[in-house]
N, C-alpha and C. Protein backbone atom coordinates (compact mmCIF):
# COMPACT_ATOMS: atom_id res chain seq x y z
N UNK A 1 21.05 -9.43 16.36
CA UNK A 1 20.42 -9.61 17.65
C UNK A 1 18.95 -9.94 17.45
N UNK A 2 18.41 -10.48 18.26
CA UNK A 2 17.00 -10.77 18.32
C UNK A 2 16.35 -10.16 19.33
N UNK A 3 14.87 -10.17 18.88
CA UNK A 3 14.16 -10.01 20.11
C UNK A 3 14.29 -9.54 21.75
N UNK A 4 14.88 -10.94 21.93
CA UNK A 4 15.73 -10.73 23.56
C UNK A 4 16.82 -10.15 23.67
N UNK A 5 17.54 -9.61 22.22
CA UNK A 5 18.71 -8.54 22.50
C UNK A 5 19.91 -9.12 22.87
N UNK A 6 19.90 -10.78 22.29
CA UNK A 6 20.99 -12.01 22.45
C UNK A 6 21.38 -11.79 21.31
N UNK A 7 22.50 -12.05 20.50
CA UNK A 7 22.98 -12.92 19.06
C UNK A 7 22.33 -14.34 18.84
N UNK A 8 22.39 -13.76 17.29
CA UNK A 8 22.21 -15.26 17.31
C UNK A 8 22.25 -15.22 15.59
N UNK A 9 22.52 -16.57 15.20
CA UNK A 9 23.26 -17.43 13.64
C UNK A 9 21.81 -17.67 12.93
N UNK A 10 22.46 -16.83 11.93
CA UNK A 10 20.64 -17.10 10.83
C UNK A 10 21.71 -17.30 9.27
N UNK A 11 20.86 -18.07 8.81
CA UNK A 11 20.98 -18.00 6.96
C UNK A 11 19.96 -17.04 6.76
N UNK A 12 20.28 -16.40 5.50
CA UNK A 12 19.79 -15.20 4.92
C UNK A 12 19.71 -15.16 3.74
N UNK A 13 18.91 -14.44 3.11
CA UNK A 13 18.49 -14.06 1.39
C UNK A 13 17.74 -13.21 1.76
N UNK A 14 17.77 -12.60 0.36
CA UNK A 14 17.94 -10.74 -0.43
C UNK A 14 16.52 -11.33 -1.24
N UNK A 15 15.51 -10.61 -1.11
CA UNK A 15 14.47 -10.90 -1.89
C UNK A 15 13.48 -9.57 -2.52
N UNK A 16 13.51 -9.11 -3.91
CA UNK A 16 12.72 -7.75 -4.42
C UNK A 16 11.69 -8.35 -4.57
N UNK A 17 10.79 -7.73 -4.80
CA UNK A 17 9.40 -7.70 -5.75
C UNK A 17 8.27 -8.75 -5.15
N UNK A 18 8.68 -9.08 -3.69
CA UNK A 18 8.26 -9.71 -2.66
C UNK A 18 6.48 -9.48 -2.52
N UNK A 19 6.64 -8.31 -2.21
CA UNK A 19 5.03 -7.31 -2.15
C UNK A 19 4.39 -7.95 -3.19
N UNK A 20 4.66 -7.07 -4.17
CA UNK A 20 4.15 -7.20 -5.43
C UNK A 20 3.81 -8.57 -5.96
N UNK A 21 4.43 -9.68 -5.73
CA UNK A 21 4.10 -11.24 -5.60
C UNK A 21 3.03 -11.40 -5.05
N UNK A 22 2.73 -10.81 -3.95
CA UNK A 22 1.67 -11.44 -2.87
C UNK A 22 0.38 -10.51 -3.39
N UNK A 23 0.70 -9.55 -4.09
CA UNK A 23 -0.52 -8.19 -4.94
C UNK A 23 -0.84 -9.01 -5.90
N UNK A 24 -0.40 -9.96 -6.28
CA UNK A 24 -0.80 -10.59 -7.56
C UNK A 24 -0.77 -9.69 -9.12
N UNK A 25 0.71 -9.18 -8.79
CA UNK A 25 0.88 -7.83 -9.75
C UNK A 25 1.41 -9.06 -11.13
N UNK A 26 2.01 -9.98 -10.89
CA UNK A 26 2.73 -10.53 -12.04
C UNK A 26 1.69 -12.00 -12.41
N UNK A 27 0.53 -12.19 -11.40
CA UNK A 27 -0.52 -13.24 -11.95
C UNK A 27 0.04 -14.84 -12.55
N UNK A 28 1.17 -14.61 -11.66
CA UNK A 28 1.89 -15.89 -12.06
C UNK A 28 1.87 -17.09 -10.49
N UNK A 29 1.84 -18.65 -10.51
CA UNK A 29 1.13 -19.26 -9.54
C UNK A 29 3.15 -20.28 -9.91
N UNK A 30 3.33 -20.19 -8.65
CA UNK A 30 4.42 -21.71 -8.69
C UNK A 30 3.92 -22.74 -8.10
N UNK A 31 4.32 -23.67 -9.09
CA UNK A 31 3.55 -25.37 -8.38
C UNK A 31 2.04 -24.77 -7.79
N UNK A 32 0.97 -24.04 -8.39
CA UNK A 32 -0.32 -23.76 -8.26
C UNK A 32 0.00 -23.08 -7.09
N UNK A 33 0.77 -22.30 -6.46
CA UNK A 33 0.87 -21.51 -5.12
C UNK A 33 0.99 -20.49 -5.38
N UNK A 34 0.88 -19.18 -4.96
CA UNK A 34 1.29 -18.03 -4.87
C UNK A 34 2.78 -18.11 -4.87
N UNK A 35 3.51 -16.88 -5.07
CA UNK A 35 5.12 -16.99 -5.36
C UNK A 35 5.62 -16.68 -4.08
N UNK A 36 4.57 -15.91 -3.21
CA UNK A 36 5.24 -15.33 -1.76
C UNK A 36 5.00 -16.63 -0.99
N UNK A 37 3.86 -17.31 -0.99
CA UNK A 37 3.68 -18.24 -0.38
C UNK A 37 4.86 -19.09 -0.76
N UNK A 38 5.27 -19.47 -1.69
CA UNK A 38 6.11 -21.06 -2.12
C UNK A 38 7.34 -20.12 -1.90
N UNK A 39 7.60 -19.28 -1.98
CA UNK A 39 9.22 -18.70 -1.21
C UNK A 39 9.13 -18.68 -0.27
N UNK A 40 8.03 -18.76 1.15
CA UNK A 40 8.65 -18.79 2.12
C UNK A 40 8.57 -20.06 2.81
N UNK A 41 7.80 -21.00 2.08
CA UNK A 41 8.10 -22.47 2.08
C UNK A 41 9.30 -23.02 1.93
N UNK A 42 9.60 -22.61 0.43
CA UNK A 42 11.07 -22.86 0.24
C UNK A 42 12.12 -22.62 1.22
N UNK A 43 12.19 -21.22 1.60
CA UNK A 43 12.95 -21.04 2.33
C UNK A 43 13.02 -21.80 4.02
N UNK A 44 11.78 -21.74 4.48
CA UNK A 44 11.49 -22.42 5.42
C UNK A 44 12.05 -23.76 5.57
N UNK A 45 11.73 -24.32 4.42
CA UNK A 45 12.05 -26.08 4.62
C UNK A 45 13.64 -25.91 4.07
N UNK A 46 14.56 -24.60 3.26
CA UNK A 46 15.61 -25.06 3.35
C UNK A 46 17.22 -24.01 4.38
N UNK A 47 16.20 -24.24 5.82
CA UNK A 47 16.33 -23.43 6.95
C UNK A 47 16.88 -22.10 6.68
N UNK A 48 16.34 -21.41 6.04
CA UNK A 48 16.58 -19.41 6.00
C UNK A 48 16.24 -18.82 6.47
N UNK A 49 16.68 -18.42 7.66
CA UNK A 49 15.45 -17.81 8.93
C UNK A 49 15.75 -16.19 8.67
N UNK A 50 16.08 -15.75 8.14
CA UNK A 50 15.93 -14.31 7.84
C UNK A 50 15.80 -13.80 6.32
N UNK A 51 15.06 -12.99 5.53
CA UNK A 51 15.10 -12.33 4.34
C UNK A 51 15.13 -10.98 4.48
N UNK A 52 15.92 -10.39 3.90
CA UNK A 52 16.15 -8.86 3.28
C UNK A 52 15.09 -9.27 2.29
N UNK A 53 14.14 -7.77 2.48
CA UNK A 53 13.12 -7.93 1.13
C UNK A 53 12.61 -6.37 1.01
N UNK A 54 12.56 -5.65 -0.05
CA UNK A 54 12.12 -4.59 -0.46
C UNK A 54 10.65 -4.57 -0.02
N UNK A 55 9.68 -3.64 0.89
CA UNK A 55 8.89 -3.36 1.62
C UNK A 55 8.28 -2.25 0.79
N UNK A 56 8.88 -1.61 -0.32
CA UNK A 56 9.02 -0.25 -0.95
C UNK A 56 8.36 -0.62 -2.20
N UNK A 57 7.65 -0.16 -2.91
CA UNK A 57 7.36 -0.69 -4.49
C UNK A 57 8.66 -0.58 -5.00
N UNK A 58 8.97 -1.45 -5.98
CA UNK A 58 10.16 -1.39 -6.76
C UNK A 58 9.24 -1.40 -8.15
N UNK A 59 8.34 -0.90 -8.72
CA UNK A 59 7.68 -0.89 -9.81
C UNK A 59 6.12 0.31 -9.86
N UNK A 60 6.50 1.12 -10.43
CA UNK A 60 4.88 1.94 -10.32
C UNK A 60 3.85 1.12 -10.05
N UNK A 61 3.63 -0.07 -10.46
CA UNK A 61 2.31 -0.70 -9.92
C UNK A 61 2.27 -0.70 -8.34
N UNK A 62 2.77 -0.59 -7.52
CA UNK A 62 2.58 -1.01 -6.30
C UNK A 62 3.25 -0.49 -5.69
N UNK A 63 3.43 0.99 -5.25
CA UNK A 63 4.23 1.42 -4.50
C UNK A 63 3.37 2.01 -3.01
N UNK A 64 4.35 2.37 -2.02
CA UNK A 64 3.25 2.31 -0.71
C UNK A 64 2.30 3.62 -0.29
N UNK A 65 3.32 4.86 -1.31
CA UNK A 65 2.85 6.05 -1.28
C UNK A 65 2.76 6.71 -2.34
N UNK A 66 1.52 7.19 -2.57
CA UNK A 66 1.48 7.64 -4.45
C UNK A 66 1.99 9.15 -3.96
N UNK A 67 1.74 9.86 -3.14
CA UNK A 67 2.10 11.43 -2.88
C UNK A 67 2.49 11.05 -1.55
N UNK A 68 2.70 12.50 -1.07
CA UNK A 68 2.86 12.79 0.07
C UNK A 68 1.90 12.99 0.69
N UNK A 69 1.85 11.46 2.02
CA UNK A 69 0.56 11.92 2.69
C UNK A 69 -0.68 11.41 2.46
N UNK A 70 -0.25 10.34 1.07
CA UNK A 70 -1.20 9.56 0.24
C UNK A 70 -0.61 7.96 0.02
N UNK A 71 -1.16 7.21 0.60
CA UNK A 71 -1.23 5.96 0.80
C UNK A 71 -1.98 4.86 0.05
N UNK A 72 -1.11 3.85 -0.67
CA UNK A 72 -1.47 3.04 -1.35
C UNK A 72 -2.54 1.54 -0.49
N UNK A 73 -3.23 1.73 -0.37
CA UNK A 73 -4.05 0.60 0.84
C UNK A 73 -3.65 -0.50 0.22
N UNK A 74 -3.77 -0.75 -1.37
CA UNK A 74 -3.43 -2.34 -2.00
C UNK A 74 -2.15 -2.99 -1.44
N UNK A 75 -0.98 -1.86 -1.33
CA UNK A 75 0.27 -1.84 -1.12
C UNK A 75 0.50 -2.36 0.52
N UNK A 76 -0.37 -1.62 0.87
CA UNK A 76 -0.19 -2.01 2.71
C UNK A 76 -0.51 -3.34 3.00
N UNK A 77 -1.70 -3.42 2.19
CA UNK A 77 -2.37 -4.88 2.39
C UNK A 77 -1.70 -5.86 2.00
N UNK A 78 -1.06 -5.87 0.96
CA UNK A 78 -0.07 -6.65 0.56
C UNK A 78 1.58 -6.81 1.46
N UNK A 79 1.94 -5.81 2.40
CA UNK A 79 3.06 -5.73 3.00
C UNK A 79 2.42 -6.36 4.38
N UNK A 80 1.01 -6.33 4.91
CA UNK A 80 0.77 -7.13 5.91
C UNK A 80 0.44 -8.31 5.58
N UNK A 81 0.05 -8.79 4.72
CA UNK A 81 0.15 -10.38 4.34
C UNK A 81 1.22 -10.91 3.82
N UNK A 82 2.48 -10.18 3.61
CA UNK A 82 3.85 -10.68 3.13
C UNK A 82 4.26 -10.75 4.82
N UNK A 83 4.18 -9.99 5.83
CA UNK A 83 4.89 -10.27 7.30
C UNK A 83 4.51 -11.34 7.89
N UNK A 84 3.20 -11.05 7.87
CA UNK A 84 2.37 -12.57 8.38
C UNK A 84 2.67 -13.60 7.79
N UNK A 85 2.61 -13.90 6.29
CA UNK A 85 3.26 -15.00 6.03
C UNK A 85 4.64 -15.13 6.41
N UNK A 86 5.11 -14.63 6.61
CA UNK A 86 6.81 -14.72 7.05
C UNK A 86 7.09 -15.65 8.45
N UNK A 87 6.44 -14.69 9.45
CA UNK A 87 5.81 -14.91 10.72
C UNK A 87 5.44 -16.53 10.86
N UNK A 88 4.31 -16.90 9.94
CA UNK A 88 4.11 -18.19 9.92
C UNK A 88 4.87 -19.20 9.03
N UNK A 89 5.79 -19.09 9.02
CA UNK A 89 6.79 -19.47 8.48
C UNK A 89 8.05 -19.25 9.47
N UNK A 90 8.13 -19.11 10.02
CA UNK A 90 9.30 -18.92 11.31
C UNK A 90 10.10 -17.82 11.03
N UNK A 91 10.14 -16.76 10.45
CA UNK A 91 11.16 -15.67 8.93
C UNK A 91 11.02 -14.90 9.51
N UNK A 92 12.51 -14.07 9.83
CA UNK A 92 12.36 -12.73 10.60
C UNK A 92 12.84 -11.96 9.24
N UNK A 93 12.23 -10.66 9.21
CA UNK A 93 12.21 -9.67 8.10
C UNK A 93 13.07 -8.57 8.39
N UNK A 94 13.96 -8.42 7.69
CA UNK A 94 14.27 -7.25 7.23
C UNK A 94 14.08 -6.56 6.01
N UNK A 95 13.20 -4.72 6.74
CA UNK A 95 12.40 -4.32 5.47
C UNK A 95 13.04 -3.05 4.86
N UNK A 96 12.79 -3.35 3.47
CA UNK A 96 13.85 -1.86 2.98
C UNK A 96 12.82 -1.05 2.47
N UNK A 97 12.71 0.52 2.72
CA UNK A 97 11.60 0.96 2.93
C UNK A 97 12.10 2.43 2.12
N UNK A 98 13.40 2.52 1.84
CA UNK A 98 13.28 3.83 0.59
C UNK A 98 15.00 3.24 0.18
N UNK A 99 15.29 3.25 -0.33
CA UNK A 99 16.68 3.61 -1.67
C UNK A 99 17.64 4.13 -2.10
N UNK A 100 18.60 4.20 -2.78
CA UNK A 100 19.19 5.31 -3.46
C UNK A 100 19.28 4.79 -4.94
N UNK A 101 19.19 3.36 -5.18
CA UNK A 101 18.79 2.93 -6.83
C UNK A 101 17.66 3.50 -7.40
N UNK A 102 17.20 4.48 -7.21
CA UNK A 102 15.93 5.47 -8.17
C UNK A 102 14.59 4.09 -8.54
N UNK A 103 14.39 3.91 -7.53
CA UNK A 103 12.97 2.95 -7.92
C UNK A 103 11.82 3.69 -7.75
N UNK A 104 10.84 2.96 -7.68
CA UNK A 104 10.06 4.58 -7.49
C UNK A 104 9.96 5.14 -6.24
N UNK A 105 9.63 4.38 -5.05
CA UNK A 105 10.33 4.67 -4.15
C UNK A 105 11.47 4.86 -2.65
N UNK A 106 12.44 5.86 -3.98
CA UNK A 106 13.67 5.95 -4.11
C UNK A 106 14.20 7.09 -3.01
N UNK A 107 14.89 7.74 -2.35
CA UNK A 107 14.89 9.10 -1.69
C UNK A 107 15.01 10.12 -2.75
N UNK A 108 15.38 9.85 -3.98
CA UNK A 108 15.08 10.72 -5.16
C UNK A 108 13.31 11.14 -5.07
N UNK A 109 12.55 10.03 -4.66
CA UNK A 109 10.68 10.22 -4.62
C UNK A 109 10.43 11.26 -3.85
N UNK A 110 11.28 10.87 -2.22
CA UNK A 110 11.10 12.07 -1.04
C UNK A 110 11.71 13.45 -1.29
N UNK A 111 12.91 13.26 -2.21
CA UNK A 111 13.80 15.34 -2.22
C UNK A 111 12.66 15.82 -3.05
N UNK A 112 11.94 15.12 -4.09
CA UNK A 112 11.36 15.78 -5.45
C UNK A 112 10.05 16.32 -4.65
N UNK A 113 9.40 15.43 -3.90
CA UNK A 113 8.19 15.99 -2.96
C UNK A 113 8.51 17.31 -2.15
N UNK A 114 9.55 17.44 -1.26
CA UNK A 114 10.17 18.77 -0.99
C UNK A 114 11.21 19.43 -1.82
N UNK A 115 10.85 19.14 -2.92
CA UNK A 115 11.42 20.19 -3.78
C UNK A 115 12.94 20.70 -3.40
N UNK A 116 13.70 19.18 -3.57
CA UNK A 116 15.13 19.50 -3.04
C UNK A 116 15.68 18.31 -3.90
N UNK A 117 17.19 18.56 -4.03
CA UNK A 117 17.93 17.46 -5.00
C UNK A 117 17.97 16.51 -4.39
N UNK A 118 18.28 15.31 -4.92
CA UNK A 118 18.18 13.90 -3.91
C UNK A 118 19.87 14.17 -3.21
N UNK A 119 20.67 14.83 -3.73
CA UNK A 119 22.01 14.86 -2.98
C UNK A 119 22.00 15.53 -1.32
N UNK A 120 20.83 16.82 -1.32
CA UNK A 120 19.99 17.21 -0.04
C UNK A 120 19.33 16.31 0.44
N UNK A 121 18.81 14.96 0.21
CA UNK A 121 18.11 14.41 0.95
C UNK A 121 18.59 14.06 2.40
N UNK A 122 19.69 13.68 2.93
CA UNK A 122 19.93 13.63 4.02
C UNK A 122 20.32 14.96 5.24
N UNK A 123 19.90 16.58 4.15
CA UNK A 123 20.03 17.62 5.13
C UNK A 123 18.47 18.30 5.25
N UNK A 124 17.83 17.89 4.16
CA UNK A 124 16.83 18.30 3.89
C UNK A 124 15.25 17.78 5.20
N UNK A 125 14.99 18.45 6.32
CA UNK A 125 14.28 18.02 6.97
C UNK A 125 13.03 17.80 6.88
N UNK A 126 12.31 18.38 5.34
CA UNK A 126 10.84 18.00 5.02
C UNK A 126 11.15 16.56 4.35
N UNK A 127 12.18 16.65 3.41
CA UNK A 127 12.12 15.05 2.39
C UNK A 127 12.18 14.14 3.98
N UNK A 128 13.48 14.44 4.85
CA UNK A 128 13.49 13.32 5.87
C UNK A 128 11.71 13.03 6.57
N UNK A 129 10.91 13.89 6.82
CA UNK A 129 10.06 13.87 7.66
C UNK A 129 8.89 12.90 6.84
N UNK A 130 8.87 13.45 5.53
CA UNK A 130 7.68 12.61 4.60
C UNK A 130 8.54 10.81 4.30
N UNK A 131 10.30 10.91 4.56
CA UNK A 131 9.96 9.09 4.75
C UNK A 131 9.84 8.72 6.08
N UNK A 132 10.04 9.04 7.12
CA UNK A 132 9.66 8.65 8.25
C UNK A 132 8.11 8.63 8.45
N UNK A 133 7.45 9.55 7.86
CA UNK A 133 5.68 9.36 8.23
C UNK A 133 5.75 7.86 7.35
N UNK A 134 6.38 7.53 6.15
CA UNK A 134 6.00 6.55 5.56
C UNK A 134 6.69 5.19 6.46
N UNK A 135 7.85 5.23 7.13
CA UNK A 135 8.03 4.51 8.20
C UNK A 135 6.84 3.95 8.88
N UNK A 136 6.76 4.67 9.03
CA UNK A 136 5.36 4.74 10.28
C UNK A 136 4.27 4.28 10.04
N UNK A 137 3.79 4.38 8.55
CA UNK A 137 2.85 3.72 8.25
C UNK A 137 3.03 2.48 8.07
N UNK A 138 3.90 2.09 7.65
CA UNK A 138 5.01 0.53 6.82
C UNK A 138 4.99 -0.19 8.15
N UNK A 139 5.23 0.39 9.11
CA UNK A 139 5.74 -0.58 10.30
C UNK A 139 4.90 -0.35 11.37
């Protein structure tokens, strides 16, 4: 559904390490462009109007919350210039914002902060509460 709460027909792609592209964590340029920039060109000109893309660090360099309650600003900054470029690019986002593949952050990140197994993470109401504040900041 969109916006107006209609259906509607999109092509789609699955995209990691999205953030971290636009952080200039890997210092690598395609065709002299940034990698976030020339993917959503690409995609743009070869009509993909939606991406699944990890919103979450998938690598200690760049994750969105170093603790609980503690916020990566490089990380944010980088997740608002990955939307915006999207945005200007016609790209509606879907953002994945915690895990169960143990990245860093994983809901394994949130049980260990409340001091609960990641198998408690979905009864556990402090791990739930510290990813929703991170929701909140993300979005």
């Amino acid at each position: 559904m969109n916006e107006n709460c209609t259906d509607f027909a999109f092509v789609g792609a699955n995209v990691w390490q999205l953030v971290e592209a636009q952080a200039g964590i890997f210092n690598e340029q395609v065709n002299g462009t940034n990698p976030a920039e020339y993917l959503f060109q690409t995609a743009a000109s070869n009509n993909i109007t939606v991406i699944r893309m990890f919103a979450e660090g998938t690598t200690n360099n760049l994750t969105l919350q170093t603790g609980p309650h503690s916020y990566n600003q490089s990380a944010l900054k980088a997740l608002d210039q990955t939307v915006a470029m999207a945005g200007k690019h016609g790209i509606k986002l879907t953002l994945i914002l915690g895990d169960t593949w143990g990245t860093p952050e994983s809901i394994a990140r949130f049980a260990s902060w409340s001091n609960t197994s990641v198998h408690n993470f979905f009864l556990d109401s402090q791990a739930i509460n510290l990813y929703k504040v991170c929701l909140r900041i993300a979005v």
